[in-house]
Protein backbone atom coordinates (compact mmCIF):
# COMPACT_ATOMS: atom_id res chain seq x y z
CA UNK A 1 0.00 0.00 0.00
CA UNK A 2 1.61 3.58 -1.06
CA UNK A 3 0.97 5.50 2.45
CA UNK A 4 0.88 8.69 0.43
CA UNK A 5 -2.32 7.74 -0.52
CA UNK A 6 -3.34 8.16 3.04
CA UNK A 7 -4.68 11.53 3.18
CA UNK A 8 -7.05 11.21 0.26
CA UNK A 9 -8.44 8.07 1.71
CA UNK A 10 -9.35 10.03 5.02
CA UNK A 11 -12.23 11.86 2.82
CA UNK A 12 -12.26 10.20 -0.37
CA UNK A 13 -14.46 7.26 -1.92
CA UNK A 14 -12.42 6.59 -4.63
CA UNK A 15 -8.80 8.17 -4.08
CA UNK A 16 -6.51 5.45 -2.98
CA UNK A 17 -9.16 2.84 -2.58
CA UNK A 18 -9.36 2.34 -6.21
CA UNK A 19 -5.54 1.66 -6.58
CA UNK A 20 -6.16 -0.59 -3.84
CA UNK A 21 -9.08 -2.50 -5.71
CA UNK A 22 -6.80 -2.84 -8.75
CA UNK A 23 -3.85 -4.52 -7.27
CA UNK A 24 -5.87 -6.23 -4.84
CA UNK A 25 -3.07 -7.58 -2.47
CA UNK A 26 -3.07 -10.73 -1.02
CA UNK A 27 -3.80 -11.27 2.44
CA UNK A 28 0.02 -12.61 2.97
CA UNK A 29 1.35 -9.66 0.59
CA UNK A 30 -0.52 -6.99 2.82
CA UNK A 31 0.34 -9.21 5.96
CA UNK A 32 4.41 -9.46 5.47
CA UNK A 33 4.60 -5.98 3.68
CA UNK A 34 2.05 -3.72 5.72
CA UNK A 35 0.95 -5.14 8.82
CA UNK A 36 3.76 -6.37 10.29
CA UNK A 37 6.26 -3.45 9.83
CA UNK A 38 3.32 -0.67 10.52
CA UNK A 39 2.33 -2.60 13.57
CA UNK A 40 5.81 -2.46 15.04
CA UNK A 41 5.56 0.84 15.37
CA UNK A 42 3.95 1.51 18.94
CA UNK A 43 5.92 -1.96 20.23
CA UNK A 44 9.37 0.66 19.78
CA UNK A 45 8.01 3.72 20.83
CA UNK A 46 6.78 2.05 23.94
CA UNK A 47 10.50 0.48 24.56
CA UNK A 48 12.01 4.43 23.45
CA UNK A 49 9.31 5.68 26.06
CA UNK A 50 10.33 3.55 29.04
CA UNK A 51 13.54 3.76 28.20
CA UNK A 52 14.30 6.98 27.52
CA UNK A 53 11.57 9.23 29.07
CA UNK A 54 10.61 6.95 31.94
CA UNK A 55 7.44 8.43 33.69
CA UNK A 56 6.62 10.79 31.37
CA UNK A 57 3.99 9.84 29.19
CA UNK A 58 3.00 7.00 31.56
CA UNK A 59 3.67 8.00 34.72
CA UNK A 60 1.21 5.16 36.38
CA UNK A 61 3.71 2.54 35.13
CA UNK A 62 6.45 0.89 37.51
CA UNK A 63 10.19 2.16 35.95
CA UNK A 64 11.27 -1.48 34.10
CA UNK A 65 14.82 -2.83 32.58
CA UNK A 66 15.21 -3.15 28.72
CA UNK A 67 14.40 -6.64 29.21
CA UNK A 68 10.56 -6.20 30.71
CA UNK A 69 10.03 -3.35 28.16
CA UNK A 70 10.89 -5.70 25.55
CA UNK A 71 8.74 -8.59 26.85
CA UNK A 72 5.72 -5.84 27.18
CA UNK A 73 5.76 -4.91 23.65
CA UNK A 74 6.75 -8.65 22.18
CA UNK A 75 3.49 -9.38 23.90
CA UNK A 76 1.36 -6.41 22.60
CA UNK A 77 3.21 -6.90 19.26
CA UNK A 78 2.35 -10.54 18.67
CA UNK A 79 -1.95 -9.29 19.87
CA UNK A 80 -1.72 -6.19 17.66
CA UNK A 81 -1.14 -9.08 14.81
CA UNK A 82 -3.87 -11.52 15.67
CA UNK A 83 -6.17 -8.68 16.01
CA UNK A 84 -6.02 -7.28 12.83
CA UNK A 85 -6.44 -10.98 11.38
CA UNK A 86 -9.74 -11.72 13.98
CA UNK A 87 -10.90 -7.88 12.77
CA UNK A 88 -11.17 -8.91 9.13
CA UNK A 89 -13.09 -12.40 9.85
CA UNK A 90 -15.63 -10.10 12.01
CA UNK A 91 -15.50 -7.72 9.05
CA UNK A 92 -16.43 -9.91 6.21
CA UNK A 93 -19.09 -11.21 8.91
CA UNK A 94 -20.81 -7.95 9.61
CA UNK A 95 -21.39 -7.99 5.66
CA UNK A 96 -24.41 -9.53 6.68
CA UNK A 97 -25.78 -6.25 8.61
CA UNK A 98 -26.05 -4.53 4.57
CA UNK A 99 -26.79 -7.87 3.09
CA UNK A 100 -23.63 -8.25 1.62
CA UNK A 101 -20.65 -10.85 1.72
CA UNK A 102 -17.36 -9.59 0.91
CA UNK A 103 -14.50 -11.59 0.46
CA UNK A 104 -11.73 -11.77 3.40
CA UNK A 105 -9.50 -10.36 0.86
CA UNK A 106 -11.28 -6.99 1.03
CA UNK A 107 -12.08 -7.30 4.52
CA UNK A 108 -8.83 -7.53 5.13
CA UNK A 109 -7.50 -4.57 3.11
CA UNK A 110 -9.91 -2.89 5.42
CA UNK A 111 -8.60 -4.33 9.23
CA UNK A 112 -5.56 -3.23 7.56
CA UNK A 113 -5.70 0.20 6.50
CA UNK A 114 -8.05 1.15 9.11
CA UNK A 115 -6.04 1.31 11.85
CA UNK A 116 -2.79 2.84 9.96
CA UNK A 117 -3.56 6.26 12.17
CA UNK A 118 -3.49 5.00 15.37
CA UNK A 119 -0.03 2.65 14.56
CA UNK A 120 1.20 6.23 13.13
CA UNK A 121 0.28 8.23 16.30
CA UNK A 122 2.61 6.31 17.99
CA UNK A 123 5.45 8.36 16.98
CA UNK A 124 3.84 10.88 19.37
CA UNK A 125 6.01 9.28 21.98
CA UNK A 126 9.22 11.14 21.01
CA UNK A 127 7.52 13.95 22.77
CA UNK A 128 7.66 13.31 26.29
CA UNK A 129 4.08 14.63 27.21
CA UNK A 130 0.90 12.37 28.20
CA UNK A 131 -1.15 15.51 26.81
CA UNK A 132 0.02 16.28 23.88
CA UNK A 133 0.20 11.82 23.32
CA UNK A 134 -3.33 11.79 24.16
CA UNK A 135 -4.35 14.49 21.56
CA UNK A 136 -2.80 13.24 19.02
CA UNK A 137 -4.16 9.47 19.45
CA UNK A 138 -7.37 11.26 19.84
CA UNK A 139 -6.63 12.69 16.02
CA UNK A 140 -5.55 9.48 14.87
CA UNK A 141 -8.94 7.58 16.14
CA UNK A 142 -11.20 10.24 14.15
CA UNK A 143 -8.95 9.50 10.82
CA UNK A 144 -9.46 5.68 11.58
CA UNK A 145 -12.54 5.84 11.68
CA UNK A 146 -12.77 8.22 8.37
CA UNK A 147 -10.47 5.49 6.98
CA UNK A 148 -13.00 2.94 7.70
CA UNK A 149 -16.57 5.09 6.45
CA UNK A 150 -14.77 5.63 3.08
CA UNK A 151 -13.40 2.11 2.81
CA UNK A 152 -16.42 0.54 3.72
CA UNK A 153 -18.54 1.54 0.63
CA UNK A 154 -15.66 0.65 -2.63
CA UNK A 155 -14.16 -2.40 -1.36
CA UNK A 156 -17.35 -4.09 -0.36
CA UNK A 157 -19.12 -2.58 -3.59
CA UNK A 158 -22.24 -1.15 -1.33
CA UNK A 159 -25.54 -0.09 -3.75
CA UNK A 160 -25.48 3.25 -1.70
CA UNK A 161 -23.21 5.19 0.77
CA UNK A 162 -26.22 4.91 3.67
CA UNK A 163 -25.44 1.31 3.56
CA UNK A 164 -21.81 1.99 3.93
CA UNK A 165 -22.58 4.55 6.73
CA UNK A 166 -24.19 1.71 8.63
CA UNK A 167 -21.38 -0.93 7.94
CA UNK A 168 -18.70 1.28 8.53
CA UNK A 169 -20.33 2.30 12.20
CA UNK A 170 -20.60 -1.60 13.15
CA UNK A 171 -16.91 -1.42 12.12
CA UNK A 172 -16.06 1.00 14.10
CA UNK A 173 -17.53 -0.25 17.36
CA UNK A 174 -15.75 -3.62 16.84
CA UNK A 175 -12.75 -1.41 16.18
CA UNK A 176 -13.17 0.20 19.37
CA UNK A 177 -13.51 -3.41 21.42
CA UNK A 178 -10.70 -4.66 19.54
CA UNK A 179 -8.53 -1.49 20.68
CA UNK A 180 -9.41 -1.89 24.47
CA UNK A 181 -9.02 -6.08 24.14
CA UNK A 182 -5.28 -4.93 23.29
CA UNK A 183 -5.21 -2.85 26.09
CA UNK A 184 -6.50 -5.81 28.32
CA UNK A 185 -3.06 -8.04 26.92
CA UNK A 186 -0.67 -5.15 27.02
CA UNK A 187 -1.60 -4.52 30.89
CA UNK A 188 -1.92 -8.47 31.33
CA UNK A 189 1.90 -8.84 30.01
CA UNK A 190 2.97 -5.87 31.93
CA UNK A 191 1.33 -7.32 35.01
CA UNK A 192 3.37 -10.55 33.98
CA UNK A 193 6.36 -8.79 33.28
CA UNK A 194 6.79 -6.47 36.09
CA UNK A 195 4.67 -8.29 38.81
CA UNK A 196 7.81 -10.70 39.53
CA UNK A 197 9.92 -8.28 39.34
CA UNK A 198 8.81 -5.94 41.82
CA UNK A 199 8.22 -8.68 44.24
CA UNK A 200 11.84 -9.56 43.73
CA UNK A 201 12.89 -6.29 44.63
């Protein structure tokens, strides 16, 4: 997927979304090539936050070694993957909601460009500020969710855009589940992580 696309997508039916239809990636193409380097994003920023501006951004969290930072974002790493897999099964099933049934292919160009904004946002960590973090994820969930009304209606081919107005809110609720499951992992592995650790202390 060419990124610079990105900003046309936020607003646009066609822009980007067509170039998408046309190559049509596999799922292992956009797997290997997109997800997995994209999602890797917040994993490092989380280690460069611990590491390097301890307490700043999350000042709730216990100070940890390399090692438990690491193990923290291996954990929410290996999730973020599996989620956006799980997202484009309950995509393709939510079809049903507009009476249509679109392949996993497209569902899954979907899981996977949707959530490009929030993997992005991540880079907010190089500024050592839970405020200005939190705006900026804030930003990054209203173009997700832009992403996902205008990629809704081309890739699943909807009659009319109320449909995809409909779809793309069902979407976006599973969106927001999937986004706090993650949370749920990344605070189980940090409990996991930094639980024995503290009590060896």
């Amino acid at each position: 997927m060419n990124t610079h696309n990105l900003p046309k997508m936020l607003y646009s039916y066609r822009e980007g979304w067509q170039d998408l239809i046309q190559v049509h990636p596999s799922v292992a193409r956009m797997f290997t090539l997109y997800v997995m380097p994209m999602s890797l994003i917040p994993p490092v920023m989380f280690v460069y936050s611990m590491l390097v501006t301890p307490g700043a951004v999350f000042p709730v969290m216990p100070e940890m070694g390399a090692g438990e930072a690491v193990a923290v974002a291996a954990a929410f790493y290996v999730a973020s993957l599996a989620m956006v897999a799980l997202m484009a099964s309950i995509i393709q099933q939510m079809g049903d909601v507009v009476e249509v049934r679109p392949m996993y292919e497209d569902a899954f160009i979907l899981a996977a460009v949707a959530p490009t904004p929030l993997w992005l946002s991540a880079f907010a960590l190089f500024i050592p500020s839970a405020w200005v973090v939190g705006v900026i994820v804030a930003a990054a969930w209203v173009a997700s969710a832009a992403l996902i009304y205008h990629g809704v209606y081309p890739l699943f081919k909807l009659e009319d855009r109320s449909k995809a107005r409909v779809m793309g809110s069902f979407v976006l609720m599973a969106g927001v589940i999937a986004w706090f499951a993650l949370l749920v992992v990344a605070a189980l592995g940090l409990s996991m992580t930094i639980g024995p650790a503290l009590m060896a202390r």
